[in-house]
Protein backbone atom coordinates (compact mmCIF):
# COMPACT_ATOMS: atom_id res chain seq x y z
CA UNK A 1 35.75 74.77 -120.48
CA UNK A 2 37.60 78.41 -121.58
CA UNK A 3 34.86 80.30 -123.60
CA UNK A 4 37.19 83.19 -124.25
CA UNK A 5 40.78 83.71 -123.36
CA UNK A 6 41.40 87.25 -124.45
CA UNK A 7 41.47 90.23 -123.39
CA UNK A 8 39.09 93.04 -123.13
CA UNK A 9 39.40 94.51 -126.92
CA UNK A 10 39.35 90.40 -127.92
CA UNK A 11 42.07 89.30 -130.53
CA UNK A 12 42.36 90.42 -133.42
CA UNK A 13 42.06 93.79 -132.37
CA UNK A 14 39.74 96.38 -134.24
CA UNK A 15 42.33 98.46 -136.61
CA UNK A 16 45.98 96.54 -135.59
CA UNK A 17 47.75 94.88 -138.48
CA UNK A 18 50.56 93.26 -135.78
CA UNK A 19 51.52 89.52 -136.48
CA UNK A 20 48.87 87.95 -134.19
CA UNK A 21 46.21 89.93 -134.88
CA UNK A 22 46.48 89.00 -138.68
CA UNK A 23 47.61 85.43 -137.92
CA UNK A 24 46.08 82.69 -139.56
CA UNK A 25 46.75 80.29 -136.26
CA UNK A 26 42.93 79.57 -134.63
CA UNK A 27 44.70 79.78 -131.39
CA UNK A 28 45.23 83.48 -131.46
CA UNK A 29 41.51 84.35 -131.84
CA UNK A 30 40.56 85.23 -128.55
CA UNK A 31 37.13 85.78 -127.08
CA UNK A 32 36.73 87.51 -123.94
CA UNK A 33 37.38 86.06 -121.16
CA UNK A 34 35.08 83.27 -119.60
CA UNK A 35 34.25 79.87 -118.68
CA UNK A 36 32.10 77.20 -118.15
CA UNK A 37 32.15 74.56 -115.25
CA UNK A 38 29.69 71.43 -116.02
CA UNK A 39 28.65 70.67 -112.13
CA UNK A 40 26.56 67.75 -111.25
CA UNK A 41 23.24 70.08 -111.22
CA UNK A 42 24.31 71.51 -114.55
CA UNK A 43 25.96 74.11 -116.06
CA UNK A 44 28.04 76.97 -113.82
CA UNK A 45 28.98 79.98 -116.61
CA UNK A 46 31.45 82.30 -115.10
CA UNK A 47 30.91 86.02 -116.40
CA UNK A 48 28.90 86.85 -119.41
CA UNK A 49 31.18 88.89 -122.26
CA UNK A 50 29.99 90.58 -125.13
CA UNK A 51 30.25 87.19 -127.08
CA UNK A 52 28.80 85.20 -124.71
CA UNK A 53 25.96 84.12 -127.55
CA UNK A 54 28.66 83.65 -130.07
CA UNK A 55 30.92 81.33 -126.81
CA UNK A 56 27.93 78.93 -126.45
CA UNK A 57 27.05 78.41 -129.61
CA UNK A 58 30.27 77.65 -130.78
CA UNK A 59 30.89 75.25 -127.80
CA UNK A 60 27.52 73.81 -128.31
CA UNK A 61 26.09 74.65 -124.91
CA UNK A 62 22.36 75.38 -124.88
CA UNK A 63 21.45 75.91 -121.58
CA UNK A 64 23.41 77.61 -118.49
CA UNK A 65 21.80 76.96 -115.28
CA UNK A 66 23.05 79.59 -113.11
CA UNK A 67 25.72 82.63 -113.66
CA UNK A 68 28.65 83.58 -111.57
CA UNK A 69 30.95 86.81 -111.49
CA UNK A 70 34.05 88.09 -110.95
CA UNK A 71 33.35 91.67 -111.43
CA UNK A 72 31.10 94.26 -113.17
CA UNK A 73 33.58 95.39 -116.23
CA UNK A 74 31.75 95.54 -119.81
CA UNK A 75 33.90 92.99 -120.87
CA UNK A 76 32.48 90.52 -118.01
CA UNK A 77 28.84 91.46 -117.73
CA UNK A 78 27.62 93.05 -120.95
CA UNK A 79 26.20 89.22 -122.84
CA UNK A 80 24.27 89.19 -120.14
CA UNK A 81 20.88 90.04 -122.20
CA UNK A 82 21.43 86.48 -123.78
CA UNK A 83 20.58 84.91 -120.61
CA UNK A 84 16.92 86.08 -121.25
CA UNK A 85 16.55 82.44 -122.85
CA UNK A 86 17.94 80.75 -120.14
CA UNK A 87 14.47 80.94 -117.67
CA UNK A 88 12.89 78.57 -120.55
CA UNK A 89 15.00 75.51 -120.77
CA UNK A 90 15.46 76.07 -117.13
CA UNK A 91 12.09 76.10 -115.57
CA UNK A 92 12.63 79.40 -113.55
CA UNK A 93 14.43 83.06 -113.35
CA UNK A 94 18.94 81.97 -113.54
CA UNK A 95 20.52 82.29 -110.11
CA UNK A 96 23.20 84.86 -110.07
CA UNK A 97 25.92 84.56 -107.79
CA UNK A 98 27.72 88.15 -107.34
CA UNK A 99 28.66 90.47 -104.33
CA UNK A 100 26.44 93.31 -104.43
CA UNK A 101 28.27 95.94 -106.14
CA UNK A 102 28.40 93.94 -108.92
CA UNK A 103 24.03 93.39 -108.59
CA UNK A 104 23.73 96.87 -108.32
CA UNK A 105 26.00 97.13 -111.97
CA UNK A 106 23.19 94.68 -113.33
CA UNK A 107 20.65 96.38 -111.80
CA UNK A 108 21.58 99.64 -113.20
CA UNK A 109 23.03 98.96 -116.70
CA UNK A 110 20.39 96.54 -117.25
CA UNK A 111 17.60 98.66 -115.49
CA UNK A 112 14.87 97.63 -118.16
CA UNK A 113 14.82 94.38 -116.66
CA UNK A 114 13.70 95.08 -113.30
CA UNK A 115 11.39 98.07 -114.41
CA UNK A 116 7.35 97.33 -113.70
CA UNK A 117 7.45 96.62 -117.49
CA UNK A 118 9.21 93.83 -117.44
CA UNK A 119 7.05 92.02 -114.99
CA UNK A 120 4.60 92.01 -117.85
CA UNK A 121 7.11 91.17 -120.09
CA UNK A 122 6.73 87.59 -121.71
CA UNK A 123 9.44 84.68 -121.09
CA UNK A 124 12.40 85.47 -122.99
CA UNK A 125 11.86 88.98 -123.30
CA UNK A 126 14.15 90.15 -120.05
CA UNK A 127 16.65 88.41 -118.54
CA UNK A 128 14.97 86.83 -115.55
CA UNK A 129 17.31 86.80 -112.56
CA UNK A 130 17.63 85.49 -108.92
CA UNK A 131 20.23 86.91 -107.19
CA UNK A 132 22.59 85.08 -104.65
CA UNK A 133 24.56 87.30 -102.85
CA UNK A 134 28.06 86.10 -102.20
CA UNK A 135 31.26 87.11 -99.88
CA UNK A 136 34.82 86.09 -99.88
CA UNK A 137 35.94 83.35 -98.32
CA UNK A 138 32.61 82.05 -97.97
CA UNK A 139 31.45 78.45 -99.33
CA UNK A 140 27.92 79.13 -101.37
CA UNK A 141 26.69 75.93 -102.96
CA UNK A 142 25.90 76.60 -106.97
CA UNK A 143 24.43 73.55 -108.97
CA UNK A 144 25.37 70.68 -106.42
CA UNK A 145 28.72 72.15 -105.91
CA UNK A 146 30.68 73.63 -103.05
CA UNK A 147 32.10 76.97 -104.44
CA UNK A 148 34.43 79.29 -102.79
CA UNK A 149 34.81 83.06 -103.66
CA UNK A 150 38.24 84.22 -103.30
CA UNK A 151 39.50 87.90 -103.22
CA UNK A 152 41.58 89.14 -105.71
CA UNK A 153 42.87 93.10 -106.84
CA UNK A 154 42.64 94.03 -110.02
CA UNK A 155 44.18 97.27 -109.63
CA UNK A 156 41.95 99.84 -107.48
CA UNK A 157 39.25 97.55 -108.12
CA UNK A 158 38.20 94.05 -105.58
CA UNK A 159 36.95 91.58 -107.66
CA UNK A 160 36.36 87.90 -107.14
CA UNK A 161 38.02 84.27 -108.27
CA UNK A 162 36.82 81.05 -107.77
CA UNK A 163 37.67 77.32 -106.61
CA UNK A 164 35.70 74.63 -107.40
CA UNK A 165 37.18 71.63 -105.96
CA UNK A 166 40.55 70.74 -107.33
CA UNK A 167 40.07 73.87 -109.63
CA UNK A 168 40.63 77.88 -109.23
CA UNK A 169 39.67 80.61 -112.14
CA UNK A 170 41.70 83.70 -111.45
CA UNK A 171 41.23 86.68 -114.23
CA UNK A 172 41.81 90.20 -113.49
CA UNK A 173 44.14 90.18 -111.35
CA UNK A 174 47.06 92.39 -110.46
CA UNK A 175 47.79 91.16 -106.70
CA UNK A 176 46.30 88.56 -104.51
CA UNK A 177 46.10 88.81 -100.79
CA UNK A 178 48.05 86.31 -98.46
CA UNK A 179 44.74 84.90 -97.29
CA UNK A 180 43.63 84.62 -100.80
CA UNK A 181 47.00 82.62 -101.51
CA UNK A 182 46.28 80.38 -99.14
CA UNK A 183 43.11 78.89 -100.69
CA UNK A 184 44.60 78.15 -103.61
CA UNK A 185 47.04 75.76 -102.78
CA UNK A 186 47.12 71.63 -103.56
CA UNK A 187 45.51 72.26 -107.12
CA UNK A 188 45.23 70.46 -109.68
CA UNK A 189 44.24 73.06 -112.15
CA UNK A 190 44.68 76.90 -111.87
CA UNK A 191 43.49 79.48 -114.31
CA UNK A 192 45.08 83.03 -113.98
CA UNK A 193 45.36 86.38 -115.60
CA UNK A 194 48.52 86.92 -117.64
CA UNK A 195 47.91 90.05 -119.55
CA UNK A 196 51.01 90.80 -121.71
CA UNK A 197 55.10 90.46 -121.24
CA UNK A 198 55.32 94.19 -119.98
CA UNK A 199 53.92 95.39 -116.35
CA UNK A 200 50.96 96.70 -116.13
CA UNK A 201 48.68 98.33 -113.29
CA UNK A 202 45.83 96.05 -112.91
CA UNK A 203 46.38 92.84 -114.64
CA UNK A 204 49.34 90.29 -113.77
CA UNK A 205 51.91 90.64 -116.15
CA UNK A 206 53.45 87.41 -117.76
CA UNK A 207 56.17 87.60 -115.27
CA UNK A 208 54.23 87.95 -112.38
CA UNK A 209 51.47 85.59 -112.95
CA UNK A 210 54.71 82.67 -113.02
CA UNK A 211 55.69 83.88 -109.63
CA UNK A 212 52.20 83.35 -108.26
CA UNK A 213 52.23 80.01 -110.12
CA UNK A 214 55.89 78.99 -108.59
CA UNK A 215 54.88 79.94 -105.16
CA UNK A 216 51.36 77.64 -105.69
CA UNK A 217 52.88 74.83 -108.03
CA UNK A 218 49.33 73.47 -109.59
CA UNK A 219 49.70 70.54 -111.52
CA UNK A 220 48.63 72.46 -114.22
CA UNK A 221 48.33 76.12 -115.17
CA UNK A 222 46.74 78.03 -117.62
CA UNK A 223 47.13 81.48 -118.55
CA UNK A 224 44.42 83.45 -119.65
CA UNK A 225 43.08 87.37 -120.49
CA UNK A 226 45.88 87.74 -123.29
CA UNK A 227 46.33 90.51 -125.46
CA UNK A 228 47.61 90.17 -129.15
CA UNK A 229 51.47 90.43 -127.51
CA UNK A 230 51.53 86.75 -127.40
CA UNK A 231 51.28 84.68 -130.10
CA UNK A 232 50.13 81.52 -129.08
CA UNK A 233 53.26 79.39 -130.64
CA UNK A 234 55.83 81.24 -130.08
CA UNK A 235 55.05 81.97 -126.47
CA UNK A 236 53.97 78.42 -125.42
CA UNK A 237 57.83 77.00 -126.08
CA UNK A 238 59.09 79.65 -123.84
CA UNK A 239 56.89 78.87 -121.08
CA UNK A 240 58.08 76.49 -118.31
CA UNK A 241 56.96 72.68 -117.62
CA UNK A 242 53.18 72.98 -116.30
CA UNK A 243 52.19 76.06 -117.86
CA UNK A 244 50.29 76.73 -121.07
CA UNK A 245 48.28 79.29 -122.84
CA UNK A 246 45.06 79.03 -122.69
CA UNK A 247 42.60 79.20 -126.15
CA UNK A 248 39.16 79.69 -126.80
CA UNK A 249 37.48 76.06 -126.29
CA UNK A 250 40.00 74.54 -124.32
CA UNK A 251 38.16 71.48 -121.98
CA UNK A 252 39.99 71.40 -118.83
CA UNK A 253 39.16 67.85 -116.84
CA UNK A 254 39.16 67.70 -113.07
């Protein structure tokens, strides 16, 4: 499931009158980006935006049972207070499974959390978090699920994707390493970063991101982290057979 398809400012964008961002068309709201994977031991939520709260609610998903991410940026980590819930429904603190530059983020932007006053905190007041450390290219098993982390480049920055069986969520990405290409072929589904029409130095470009999607051939691709360039209509008939926008609430099956 997409929670959020936009990118980092979301869509409509705070002070732009442009087309999309005044468009009446539901499909060109756009969330941050995110998504959910419902995995035989529950539910897998991949980053936590700012509207994380706002994502779930509108999906109708009251529990996540463990986290995932693909990097620290504010637009992927900073719901992450809203997981302070999670611990209740769950029966225990939410396994997180990051690389450890992106624990010590957490750690630090969320420092009152980990802090001896939060061990006297009561549930729900902190998030409560078990982290899982994580490496590329190797399997970790998340809610009954083999998972594997893949490395991508999102400009100067290494941050992560993931494949889940049949399935691969690439977002902020600008370049992906040859060994990184090779576990994502045979897929059924494939989720990647297509920021705008024009280049641009950390996020595939629309362009680019149907290269990488040629050279894989997925049955099925979806584009995601899109800025108010594309509106949602208009740039869905240009696209080629197999490829499609992603939207806010779009259920993927695989």
């Amino acid at each position: 499931m997409v929670l959020g398809s936009g990118t980092s400012t979301g869509v409509p964008v705070l002070g732009c009158d442009c087309a999309v961002c005044r468009s009446d068309d539901p499909l060109n709201r756009r969330t941050r980006p995110s998504v959910l994977v419902q995995l035989p031991g529950g539910n897998l939520l991949i980053d936590t935006t700012p509207e994380m709260r706002i994502q779930l609610l509108r999906e109708g998903i009251g529990q996540v049972h463990a986290i995932a991410f693909t990097h620290a940026h504010a637009d992927h980590l900073f719901g992450l207070d809203d997981a302070r819930l999670f611990p209740r429904w769950i029966g225990g603190p939410v396994p997180v499974f990051c690389e450890l530059e992106v624990e010590e983020a957490i750690r630090r932007v969320f420092s009152y959390a980990f802090d001896d006053h939060a061990a006297r905190m009561p549930q729900g007041g902190v998030p409560r978090l078990e982290f899982q450390p994580i490496e590329p290219l190797r399997r970790f098993v998340a809610l009954g699920a083999e998972v594997l982390p893949i490395r991508l480049h999102h400009g100067r920055f290494r941050v992560l994707g993931f494949r889940i069986g049949p399935l691969a969520y690439c977002t902020d990405v600008s370049a992906i390493p040859e060994e990184s290409l090779a576990q994502l072929e045979d897929l059924e589904v494939l989720i990647l970063d297509a920021l705008r029409y024009d280049p641009h130095p950390t996020h595939f470009c629309l362009a680019e991101a149907l290269e990488v999607i040629g050279r894989l051939r997925p049955r099925q691709a979806y584009l995601t982290h899109l800025s108010h360039g594309f509106d949602h209509a208009t740039t869905e008939a240009q696209l080629p057979a197999g490829v499609r926008l992603a939207y806010d609430g779009l259920r993927i099956e695989f």
